[in-house]
Protein backbone atom coordinates (compact mmCIF):
# COMPACT_ATOMS: atom_id res chain seq x y z
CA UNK A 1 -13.76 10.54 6.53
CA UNK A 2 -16.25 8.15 7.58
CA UNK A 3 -16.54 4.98 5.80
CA UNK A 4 -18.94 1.91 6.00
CA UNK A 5 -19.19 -1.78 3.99
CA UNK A 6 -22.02 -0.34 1.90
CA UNK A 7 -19.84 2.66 0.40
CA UNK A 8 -18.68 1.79 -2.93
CA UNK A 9 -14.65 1.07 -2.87
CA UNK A 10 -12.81 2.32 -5.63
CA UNK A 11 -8.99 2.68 -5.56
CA UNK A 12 -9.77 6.59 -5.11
CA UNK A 13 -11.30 5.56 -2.05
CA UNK A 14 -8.57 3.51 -1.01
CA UNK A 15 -6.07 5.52 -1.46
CA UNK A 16 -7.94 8.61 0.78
CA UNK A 17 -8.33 6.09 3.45
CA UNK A 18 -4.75 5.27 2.97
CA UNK A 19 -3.85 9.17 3.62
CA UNK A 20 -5.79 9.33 6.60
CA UNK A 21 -4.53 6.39 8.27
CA UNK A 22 -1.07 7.45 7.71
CA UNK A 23 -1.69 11.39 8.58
CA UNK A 24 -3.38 10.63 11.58
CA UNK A 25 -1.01 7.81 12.70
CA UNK A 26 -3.73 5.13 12.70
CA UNK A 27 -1.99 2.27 11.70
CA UNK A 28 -0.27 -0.74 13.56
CA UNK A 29 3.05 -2.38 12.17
CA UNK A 30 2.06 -6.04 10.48
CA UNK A 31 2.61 -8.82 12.63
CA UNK A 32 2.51 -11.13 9.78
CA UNK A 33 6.44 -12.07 10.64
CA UNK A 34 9.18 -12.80 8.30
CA UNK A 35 7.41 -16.30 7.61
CA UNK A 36 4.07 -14.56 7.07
CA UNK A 37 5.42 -11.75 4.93
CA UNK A 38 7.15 -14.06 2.37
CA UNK A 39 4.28 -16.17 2.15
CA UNK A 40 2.04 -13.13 1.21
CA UNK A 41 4.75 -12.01 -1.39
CA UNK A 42 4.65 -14.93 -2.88
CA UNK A 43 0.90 -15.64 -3.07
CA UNK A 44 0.64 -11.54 -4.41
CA UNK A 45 3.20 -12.77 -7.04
CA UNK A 46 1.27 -15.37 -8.27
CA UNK A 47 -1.78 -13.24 -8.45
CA UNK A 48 -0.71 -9.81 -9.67
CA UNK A 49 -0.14 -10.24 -13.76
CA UNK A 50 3.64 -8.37 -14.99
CA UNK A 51 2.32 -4.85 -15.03
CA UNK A 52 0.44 -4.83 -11.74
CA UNK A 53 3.75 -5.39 -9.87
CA UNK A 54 5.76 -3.18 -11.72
CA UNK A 55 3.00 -0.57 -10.18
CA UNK A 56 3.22 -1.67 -7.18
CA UNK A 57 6.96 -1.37 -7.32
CA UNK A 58 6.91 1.96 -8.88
CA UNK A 59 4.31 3.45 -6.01
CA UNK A 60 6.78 1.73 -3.58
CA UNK A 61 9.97 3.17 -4.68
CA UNK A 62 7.92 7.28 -4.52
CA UNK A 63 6.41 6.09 -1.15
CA UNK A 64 9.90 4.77 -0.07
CA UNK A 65 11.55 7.88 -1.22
CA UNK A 66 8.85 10.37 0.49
CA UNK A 67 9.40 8.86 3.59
CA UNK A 68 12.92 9.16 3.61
CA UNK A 69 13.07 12.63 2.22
CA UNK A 70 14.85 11.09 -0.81
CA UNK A 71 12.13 11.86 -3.33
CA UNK A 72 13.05 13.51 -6.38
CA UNK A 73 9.74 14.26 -9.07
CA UNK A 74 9.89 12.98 -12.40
């Protein structure tokens, strides 16, 4: 799926790009460190009103659970 700045971004689009990183294993771990990593969570805390993190933390827990084989559909 090709993509450039001008296409519009909607989560839709996100999320396929999201796939296809994944499926086709193009993807790098963060090298944000532990440092890094807590500072982003707690910036994204600050930002992301009550129900937007318990999203986030809902999509986590499937995506957790997918890739560990653990996932059971609700």
């Amino acid at each position: 799926m090709a993509m450039t700045l001008h296409t519009l971004k909607t989560d839709a689009i996100d999320a396929a790009m999201i796939a296809d990183l994944m499926r086709y294993n193009r993807y790098e771990p963060c090298a944000l460190g532990e440092r890094g990593a807590a500072k982003l969570g707690r910036a994204t805390a600050r930002r992301l009103p009550k129900r937007s993190i318990m999203l986030k933390n809902r999509a986590t827990a499937i995506l957790d659970g997918l890739f560990s084989g653990s996932f059971r559909p609700t």
